[in-house]
C-alpha atoms as a PDB file:
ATOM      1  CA  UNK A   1      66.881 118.221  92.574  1.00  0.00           C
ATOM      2  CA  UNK A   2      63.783 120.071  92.321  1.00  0.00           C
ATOM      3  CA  UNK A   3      62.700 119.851  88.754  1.00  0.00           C
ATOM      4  CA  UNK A   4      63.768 115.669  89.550  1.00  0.00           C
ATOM      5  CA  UNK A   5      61.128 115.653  92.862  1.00  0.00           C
ATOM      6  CA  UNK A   6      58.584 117.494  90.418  1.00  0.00           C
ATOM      7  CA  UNK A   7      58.960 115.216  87.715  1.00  0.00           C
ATOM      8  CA  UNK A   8      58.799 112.136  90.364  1.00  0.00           C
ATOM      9  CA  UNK A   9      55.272 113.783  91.756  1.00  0.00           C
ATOM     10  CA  UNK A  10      54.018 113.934  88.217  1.00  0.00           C
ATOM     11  CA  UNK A  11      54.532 110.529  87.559  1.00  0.00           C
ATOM     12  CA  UNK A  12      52.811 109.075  90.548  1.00  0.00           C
ATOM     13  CA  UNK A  13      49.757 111.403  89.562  1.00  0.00           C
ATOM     14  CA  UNK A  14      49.982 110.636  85.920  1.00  0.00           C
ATOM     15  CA  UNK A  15      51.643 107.657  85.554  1.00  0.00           C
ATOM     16  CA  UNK A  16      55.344 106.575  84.818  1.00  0.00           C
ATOM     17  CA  UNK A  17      56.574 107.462  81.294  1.00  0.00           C
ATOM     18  CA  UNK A  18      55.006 110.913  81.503  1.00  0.00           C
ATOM     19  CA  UNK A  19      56.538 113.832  80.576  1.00  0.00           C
ATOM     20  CA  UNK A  20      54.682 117.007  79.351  1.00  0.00           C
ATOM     21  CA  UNK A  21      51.848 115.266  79.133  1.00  0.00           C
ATOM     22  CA  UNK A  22      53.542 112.885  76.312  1.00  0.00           C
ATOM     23  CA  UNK A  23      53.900 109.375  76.920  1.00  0.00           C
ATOM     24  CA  UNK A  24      57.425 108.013  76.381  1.00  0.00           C
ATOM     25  CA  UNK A  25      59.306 105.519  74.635  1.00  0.00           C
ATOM     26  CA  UNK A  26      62.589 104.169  75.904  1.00  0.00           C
ATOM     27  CA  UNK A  27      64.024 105.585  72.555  1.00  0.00           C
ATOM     28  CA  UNK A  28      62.739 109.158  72.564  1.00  0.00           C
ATOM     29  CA  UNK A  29      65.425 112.116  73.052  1.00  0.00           C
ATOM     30  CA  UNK A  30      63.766 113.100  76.214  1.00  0.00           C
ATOM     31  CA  UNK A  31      64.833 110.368  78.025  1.00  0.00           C
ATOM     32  CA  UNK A  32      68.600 109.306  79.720  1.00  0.00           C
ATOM     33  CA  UNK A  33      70.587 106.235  77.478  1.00  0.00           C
ATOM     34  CA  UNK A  34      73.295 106.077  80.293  1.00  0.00           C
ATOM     35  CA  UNK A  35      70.658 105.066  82.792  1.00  0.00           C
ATOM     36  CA  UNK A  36      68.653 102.921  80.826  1.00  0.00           C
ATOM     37  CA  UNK A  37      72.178 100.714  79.827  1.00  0.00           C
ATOM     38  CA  UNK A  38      73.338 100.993  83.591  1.00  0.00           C
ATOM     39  CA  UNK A  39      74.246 103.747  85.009  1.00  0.00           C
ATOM     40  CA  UNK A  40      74.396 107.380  84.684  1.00  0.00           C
ATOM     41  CA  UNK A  41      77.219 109.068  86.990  1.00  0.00           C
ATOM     42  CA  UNK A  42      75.575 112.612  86.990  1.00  0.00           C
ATOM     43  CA  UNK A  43      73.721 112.055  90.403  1.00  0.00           C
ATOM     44  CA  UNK A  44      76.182 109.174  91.735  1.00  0.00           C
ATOM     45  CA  UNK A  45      78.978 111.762  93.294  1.00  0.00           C
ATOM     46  CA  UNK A  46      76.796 114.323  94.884  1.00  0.00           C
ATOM     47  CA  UNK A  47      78.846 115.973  97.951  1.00  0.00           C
ATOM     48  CA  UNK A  48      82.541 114.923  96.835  1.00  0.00           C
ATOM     49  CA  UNK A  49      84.621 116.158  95.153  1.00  0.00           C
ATOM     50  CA  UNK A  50      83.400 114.212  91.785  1.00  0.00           C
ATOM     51  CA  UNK A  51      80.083 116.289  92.288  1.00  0.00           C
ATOM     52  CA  UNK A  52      78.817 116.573  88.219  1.00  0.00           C
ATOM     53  CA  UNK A  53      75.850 118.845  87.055  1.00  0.00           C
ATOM     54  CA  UNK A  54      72.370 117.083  87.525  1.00  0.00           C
ATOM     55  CA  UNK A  55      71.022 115.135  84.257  1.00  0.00           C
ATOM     56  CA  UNK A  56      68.035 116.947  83.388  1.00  0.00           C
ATOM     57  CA  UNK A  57      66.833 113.721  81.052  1.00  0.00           C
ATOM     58  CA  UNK A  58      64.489 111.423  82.253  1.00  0.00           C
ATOM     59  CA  UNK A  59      65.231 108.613  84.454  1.00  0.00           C
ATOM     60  CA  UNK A  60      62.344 105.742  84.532  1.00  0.00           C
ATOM     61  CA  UNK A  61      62.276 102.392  85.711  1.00  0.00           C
ATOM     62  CA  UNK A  62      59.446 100.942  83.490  1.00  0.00           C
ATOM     63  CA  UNK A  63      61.151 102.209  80.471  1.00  0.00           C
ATOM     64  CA  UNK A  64      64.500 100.652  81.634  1.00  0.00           C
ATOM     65  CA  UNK A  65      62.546  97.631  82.009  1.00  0.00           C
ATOM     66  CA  UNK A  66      61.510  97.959  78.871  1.00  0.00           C
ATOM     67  CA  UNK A  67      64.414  98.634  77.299  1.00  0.00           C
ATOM     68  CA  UNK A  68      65.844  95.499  78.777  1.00  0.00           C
ATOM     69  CA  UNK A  69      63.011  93.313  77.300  1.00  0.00           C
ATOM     70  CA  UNK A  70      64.076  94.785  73.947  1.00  0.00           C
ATOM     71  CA  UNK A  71      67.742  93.904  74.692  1.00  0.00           C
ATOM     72  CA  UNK A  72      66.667  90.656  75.526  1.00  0.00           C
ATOM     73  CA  UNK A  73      64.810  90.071  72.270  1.00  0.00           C
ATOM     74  CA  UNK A  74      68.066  90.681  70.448  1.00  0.00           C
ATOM     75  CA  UNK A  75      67.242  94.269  69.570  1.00  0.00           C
ATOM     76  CA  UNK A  76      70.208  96.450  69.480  1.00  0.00           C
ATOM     77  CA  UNK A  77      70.759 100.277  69.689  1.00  0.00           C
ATOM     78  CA  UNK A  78      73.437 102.538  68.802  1.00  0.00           C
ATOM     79  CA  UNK A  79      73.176 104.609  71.949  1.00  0.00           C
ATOM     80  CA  UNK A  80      74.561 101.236  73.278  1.00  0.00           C
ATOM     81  CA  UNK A  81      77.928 101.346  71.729  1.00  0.00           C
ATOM     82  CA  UNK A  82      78.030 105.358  72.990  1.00  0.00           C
ATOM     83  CA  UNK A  83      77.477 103.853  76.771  1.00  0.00           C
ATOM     84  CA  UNK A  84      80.466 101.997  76.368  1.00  0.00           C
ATOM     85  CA  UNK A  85      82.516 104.233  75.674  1.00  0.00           C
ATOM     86  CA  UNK A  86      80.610 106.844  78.193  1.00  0.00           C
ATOM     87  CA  UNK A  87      82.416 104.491  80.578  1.00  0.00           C
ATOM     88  CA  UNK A  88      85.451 104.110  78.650  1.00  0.00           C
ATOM     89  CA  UNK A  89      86.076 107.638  79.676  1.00  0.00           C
ATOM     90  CA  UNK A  90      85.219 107.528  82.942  1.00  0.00           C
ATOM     91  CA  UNK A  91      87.317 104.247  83.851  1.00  0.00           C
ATOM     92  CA  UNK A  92      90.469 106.459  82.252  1.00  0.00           C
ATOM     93  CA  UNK A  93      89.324 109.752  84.438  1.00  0.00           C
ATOM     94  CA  UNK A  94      90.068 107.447  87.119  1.00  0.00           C
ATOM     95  CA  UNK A  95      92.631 105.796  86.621  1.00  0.00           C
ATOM     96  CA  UNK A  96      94.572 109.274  85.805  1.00  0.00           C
ATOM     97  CA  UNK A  97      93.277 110.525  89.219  1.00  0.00           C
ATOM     98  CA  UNK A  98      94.913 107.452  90.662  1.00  0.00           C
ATOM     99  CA  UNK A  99      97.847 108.282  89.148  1.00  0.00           C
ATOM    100  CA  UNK A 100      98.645 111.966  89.861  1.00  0.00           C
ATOM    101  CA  UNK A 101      97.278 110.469  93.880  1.00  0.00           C
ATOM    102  CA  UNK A 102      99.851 107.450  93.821  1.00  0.00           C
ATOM    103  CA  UNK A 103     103.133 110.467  92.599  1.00  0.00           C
ATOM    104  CA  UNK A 104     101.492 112.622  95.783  1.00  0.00           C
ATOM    105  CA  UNK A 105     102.633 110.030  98.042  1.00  0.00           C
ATOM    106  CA  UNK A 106     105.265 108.768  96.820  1.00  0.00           C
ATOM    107  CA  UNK A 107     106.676 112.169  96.766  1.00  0.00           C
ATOM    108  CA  UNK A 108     105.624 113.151 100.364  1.00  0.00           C
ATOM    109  CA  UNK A 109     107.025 109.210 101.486  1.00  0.00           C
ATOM    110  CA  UNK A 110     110.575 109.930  99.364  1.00  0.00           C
ATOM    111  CA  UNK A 111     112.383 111.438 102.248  1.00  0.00           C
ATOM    112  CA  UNK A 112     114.614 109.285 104.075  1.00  0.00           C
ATOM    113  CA  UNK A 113     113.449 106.255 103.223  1.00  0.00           C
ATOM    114  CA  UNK A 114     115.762 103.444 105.142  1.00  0.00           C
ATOM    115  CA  UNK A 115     117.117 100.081 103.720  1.00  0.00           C
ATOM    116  CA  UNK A 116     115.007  98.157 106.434  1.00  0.00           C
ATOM    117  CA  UNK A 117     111.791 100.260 104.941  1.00  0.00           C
ATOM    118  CA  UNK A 118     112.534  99.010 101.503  1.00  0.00           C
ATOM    119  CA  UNK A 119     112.748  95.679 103.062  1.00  0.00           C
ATOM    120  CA  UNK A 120     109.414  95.672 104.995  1.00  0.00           C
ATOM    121  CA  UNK A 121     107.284  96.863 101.977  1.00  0.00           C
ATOM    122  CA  UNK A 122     106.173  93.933 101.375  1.00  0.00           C
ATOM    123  CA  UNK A 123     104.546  94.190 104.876  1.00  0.00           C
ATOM    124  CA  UNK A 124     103.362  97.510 104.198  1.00  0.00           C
ATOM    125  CA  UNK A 125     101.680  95.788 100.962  1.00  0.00           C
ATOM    126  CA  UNK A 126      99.858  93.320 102.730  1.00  0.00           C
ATOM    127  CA  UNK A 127      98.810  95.001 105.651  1.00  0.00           C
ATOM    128  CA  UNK A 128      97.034  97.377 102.991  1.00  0.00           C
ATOM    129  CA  UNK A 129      95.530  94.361 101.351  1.00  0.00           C
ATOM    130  CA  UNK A 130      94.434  93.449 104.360  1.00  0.00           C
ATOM    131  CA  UNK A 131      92.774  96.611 105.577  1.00  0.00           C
ATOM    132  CA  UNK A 132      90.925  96.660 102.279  1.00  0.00           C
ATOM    133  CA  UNK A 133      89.233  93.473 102.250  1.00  0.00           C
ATOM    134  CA  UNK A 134      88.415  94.037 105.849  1.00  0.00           C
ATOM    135  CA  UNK A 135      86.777  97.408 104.998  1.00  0.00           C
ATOM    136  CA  UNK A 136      84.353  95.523 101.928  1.00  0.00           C
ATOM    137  CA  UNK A 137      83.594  92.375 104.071  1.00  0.00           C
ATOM    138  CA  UNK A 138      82.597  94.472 106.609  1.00  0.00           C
ATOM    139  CA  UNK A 139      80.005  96.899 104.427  1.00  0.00           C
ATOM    140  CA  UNK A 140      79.024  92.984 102.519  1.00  0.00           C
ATOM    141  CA  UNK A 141      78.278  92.192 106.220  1.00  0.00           C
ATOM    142  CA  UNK A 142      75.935  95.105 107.201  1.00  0.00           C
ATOM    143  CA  UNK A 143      74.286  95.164 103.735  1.00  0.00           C
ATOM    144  CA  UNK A 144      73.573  91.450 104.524  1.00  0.00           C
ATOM    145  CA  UNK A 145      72.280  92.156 107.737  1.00  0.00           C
ATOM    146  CA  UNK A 146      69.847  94.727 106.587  1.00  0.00           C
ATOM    147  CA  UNK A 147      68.515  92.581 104.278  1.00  0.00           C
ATOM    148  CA  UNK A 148      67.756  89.832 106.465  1.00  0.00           C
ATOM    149  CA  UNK A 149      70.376  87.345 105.734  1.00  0.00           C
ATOM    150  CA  UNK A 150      71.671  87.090 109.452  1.00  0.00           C
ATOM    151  CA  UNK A 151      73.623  83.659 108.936  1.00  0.00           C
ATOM    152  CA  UNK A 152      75.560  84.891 106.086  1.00  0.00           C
ATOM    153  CA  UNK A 153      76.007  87.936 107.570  1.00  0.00           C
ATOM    154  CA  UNK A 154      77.526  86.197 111.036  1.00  0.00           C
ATOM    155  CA  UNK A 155      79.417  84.113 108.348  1.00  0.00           C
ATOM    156  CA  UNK A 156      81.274  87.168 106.918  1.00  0.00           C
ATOM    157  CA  UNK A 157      82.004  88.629 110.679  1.00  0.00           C
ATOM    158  CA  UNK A 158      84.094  85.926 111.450  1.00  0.00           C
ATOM    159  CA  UNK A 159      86.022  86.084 108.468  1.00  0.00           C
ATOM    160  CA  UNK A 160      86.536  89.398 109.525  1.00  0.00           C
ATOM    161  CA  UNK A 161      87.728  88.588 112.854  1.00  0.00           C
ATOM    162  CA  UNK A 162      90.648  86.565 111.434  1.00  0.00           C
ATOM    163  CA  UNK A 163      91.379  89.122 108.717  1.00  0.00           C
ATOM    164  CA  UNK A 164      91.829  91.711 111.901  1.00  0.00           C
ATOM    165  CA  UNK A 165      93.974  89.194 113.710  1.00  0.00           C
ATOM    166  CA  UNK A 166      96.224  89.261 110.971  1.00  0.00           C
ATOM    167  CA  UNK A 167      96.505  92.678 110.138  1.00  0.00           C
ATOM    168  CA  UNK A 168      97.025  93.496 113.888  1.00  0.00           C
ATOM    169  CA  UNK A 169      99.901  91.459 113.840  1.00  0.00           C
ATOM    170  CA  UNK A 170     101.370  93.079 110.938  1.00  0.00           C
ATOM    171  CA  UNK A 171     100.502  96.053 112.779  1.00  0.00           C
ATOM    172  CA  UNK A 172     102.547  95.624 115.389  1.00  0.00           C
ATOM    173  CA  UNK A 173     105.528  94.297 113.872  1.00  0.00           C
ATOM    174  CA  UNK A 174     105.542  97.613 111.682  1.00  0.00           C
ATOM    175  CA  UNK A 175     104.854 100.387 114.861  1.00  0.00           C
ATOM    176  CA  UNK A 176     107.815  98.204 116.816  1.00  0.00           C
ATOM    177  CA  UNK A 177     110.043  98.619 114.127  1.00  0.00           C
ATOM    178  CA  UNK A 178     109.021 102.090 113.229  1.00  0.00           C
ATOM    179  CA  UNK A 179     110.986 102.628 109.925  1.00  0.00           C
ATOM    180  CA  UNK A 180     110.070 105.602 107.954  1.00  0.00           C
ATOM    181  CA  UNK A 181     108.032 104.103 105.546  1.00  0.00           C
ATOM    182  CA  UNK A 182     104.956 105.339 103.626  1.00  0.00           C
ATOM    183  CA  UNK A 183     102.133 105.153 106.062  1.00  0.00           C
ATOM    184  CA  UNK A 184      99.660 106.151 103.359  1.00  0.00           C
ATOM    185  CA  UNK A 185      98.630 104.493 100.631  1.00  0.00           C
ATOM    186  CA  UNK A 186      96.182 105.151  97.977  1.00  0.00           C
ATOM    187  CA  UNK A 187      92.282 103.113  97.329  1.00  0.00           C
ATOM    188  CA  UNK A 188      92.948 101.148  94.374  1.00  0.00           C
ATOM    189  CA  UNK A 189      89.574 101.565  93.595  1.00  0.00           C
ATOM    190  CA  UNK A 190      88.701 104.995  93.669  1.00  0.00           C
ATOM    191  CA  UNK A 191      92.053 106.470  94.351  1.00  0.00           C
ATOM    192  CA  UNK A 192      91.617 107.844  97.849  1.00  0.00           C
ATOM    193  CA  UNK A 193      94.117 108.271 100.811  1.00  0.00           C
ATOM    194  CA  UNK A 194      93.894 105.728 103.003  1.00  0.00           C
ATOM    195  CA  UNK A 195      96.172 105.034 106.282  1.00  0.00           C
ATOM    196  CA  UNK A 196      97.635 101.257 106.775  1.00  0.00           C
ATOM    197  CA  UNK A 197      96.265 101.513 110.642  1.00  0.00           C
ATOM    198  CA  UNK A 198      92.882 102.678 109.357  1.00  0.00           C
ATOM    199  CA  UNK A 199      90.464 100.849 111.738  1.00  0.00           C
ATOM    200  CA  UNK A 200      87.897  98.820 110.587  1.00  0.00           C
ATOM    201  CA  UNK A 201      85.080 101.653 111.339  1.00  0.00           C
ATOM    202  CA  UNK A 202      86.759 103.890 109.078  1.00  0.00           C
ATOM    203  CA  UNK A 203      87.488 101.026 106.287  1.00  0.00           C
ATOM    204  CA  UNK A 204      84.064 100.031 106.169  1.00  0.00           C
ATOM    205  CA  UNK A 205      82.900 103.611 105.820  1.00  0.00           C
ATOM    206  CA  UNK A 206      85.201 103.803 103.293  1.00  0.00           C
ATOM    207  CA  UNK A 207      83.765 100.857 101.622  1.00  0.00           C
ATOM    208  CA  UNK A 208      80.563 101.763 101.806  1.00  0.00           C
ATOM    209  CA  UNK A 209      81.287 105.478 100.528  1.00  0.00           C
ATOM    210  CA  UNK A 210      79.537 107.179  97.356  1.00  0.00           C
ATOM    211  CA  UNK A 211      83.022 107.376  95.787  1.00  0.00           C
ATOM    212  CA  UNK A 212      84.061 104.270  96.571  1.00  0.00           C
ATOM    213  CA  UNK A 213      80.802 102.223  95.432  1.00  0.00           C
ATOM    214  CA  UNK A 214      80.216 104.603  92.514  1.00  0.00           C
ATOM    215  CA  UNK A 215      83.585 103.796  90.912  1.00  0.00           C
ATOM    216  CA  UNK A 216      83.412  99.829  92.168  1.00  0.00           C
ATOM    217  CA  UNK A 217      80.252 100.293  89.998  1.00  0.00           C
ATOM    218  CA  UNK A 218      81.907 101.577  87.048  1.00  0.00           C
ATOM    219  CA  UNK A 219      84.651  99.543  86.929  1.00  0.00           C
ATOM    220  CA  UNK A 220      82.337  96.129  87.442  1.00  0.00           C
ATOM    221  CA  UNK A 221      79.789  97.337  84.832  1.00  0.00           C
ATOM    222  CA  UNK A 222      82.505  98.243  82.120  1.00  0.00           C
ATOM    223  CA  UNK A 223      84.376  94.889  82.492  1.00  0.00           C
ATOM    224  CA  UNK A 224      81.647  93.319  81.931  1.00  0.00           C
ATOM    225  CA  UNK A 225      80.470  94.721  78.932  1.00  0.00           C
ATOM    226  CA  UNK A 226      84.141  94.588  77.830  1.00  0.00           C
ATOM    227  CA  UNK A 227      84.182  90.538  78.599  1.00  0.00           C
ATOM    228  CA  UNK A 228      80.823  90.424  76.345  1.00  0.00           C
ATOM    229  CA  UNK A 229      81.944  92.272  73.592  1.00  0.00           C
ATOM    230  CA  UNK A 230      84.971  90.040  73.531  1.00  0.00           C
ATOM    231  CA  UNK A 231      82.670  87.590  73.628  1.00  0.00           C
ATOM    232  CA  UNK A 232      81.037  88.804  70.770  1.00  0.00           C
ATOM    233  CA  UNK A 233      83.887  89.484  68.943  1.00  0.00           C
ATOM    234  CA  UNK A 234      85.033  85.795  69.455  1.00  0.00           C
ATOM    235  CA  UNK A 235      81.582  84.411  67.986  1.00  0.00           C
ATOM    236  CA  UNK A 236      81.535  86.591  65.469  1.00  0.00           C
ATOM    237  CA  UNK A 237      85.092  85.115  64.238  1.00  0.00           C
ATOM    238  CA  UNK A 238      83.716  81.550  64.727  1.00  0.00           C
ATOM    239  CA  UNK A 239      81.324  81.837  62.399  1.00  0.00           C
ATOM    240  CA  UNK A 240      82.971  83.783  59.757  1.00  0.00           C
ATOM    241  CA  UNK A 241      85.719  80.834  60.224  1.00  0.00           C
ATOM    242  CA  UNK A 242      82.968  78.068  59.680  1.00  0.00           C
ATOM    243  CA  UNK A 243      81.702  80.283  57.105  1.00  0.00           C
ATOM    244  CA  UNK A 244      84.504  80.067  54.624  1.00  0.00           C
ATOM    245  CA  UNK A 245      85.219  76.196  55.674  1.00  0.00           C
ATOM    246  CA  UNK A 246      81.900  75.861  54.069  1.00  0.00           C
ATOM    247  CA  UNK A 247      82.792  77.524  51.653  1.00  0.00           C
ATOM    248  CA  UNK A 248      85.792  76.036  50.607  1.00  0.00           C
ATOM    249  CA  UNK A 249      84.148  72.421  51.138  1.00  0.00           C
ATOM    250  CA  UNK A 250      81.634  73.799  48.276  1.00  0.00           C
ATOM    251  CA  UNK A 251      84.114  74.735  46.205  1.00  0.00           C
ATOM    252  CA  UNK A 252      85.863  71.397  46.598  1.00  0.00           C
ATOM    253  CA  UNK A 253      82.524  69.537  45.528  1.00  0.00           C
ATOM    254  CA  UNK A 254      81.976  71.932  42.662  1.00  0.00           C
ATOM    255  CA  UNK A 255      85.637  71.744  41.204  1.00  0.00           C
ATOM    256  CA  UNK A 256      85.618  67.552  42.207  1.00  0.00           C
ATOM    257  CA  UNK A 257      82.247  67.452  40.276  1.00  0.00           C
ATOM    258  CA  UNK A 258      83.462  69.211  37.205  1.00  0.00           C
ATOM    259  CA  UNK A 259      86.596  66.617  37.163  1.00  0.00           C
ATOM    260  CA  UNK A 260      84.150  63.846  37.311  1.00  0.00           C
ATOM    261  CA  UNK A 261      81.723  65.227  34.849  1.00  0.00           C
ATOM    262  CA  UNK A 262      84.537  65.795  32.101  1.00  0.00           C
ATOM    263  CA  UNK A 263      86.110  62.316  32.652  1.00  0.00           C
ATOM    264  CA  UNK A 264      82.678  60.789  32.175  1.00  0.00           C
ATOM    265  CA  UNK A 265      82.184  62.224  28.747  1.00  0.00           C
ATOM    266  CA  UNK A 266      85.658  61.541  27.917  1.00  0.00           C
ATOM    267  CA  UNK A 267      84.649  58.114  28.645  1.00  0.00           C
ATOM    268  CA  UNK A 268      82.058  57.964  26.682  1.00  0.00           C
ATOM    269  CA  UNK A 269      83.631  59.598  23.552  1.00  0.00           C
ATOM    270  CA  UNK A 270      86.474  57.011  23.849  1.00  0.00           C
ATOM    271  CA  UNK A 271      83.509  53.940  23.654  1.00  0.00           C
ATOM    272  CA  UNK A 272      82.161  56.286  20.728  1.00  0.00           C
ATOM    273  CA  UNK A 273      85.086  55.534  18.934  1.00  0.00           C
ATOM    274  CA  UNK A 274      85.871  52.283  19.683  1.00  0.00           C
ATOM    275  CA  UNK A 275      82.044  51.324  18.073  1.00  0.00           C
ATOM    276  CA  UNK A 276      83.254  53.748  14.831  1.00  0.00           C
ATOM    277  CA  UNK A 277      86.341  51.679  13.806  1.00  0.00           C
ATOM    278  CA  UNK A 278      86.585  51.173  10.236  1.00  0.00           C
ATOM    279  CA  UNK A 279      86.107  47.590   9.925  1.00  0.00           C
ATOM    280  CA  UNK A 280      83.391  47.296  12.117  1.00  0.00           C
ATOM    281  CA  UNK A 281      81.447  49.819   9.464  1.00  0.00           C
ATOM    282  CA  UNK A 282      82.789  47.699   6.530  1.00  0.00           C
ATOM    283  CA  UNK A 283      81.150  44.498   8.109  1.00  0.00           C
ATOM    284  CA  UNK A 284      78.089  46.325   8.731  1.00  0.00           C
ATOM    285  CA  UNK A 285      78.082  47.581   5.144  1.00  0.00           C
ATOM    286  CA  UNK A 286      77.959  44.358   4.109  1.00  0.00           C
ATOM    287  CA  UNK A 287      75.505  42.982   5.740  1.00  0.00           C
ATOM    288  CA  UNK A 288      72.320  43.160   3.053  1.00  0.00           C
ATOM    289  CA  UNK A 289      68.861  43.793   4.318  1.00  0.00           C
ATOM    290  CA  UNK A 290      66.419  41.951   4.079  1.00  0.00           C
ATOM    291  CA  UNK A 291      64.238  42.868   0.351  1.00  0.00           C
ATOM    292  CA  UNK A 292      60.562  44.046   0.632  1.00  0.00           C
ATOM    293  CA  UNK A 293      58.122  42.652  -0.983  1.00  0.00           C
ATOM    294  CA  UNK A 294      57.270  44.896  -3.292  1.00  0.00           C
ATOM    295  CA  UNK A 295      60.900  44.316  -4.389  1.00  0.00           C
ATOM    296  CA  UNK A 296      60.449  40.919  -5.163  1.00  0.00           C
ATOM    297  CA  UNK A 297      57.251  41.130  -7.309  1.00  0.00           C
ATOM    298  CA  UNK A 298      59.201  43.796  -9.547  1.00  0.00           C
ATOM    299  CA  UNK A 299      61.895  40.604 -10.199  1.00  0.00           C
ATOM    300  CA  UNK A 300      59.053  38.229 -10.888  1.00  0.00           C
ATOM    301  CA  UNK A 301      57.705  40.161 -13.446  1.00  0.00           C
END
């Protein structure tokens, strides 16, 4: 943290890019690929349990800004294809940790488990659902409100009002029944405990939470380069497609061409002919010339 507030004090007295006294490009060693193409995770988890080592390259805005205009320009890098899968791995940490969270429960939940509890998951399901929407409207709403966008803001409250009328009905019909059901489940998003009567303070904090938002984060930013890429991969098909159509259109003229071309001079040999017939030479034979005149004076004399 300190050598990052140092580096952040040098930069307002020297200017941004500095480092050493060396001014940097987006591409030098010094400075962090993973935060330049998004993210960098290293200082996203601080105080959890997904706390990481600090990144000790440099993180700049101006020369992610730059790096951006590159992008845009249709420059490409391979550091690029290693961010991908820098997420790749991440997305998979996850999902392993939701795992190994989901067998925790369903191992403290397996006891006794009724035949009107099997029948009421379905409640249990959407009472989660519920709760979790709740919990992300709610943080959409505050975030909304801090920026100034009051009607939107009021607009998401009473969305959440409804949501909480359902769930509390749901609620009820579960703690009147009381079967021994799972009461926890687990964040599909970060893989967290969560409780199905979780109020909405506790949702939203959830919501709002450095795991929660740092995995959201993740997961948004690696589907999308995953849609692009497919994207990509789609285009690049296209045009290898149209590519060998042309291709084979060429090779249709060419080979339709040669057909032509060797008909036409078979054509023309067969007219050759025709003109070379025997008796047409024989009456051209005998056709005499004309005699010069210096032929007749030699019969004169």
């Amino acid at each position: 943290m300190a050598i990052r507030m140092l580096r952040a004090e040098m930069e307002k007295l020297m200017g941004t890019g500095y480092n050493g006294g060396k001014k940097l490009k987006f591409t030098d060693p010094e400075v962090c690929k993973n935060f330049l193409c998004g993210l960098c995770a290293c200082d996203m988890f601080d105080n959890t349990k997904f706390e990481t080592p600090k990144c000790t390259k440099v993180h700049n805005d101006e020369l992610k800004a730059n790096f951006e205009e590159a992008v845009a320009r249709g420059e490409k890098y391979d550091f690029q294809k290693d961010f991908y899968y820098y997420l790749e791995g991440l997305v998979k940490e996850c999902e392993q940790y939701k795992r190994s969270q989901l067998r925790k429960v369903e191992e403290t939940n397996a006891v006794n488990i009724t035949v009107d509890a099997i029948n009421q998951a379905s409640e249990v399901e959407q009472c989660a659902e519920l709760a979790t929407e709740i919990g992300e409207k709610l943080a959409e709403a505050e975030r909304l409100g801090e920026a100034g966008e009051i009607d939107k803001s009021m607009e998401l409250m009473r969305i959440v009002e409804d949501l909480k009328k359902k769930k509390g009905a749901l609620e009820e019909k579960l703690k009147a029944n009381d079967p021994q059901i799972k009461k926890l489940r687990v964040c599909d998003v970060c893989g967290s405990f969560l409780n199905i009567f979780d109020n909405d303070r506790r949702l939203a904090d959830h919501s709002s939470g450095k795991l929660h938002a740092g995995r959201l984060k993740i997961a948004t930013i690696f589907k999308e380069l995953q849609e692009k890429d497919q994207k990509e991969r789609e285009e690049r098909r296209k045009r290898e497609r149209e590519t060998r159509d042309s291709e084979k259109r060429r090779n249709y003229r060419d080979s339709h061409n040669k057909k032509t071309h060797r008909r036409s001079r078979s054509r023309s040999r067969s007219r050759h002919r025709d003109h070379a017939e025997p008796g047409y030479r024989k009456e051209k034979s005998s056709i005499r010339s004309p005699t010069r005149p210096r032929d007749r004076r030699r019969s004169r004399s």
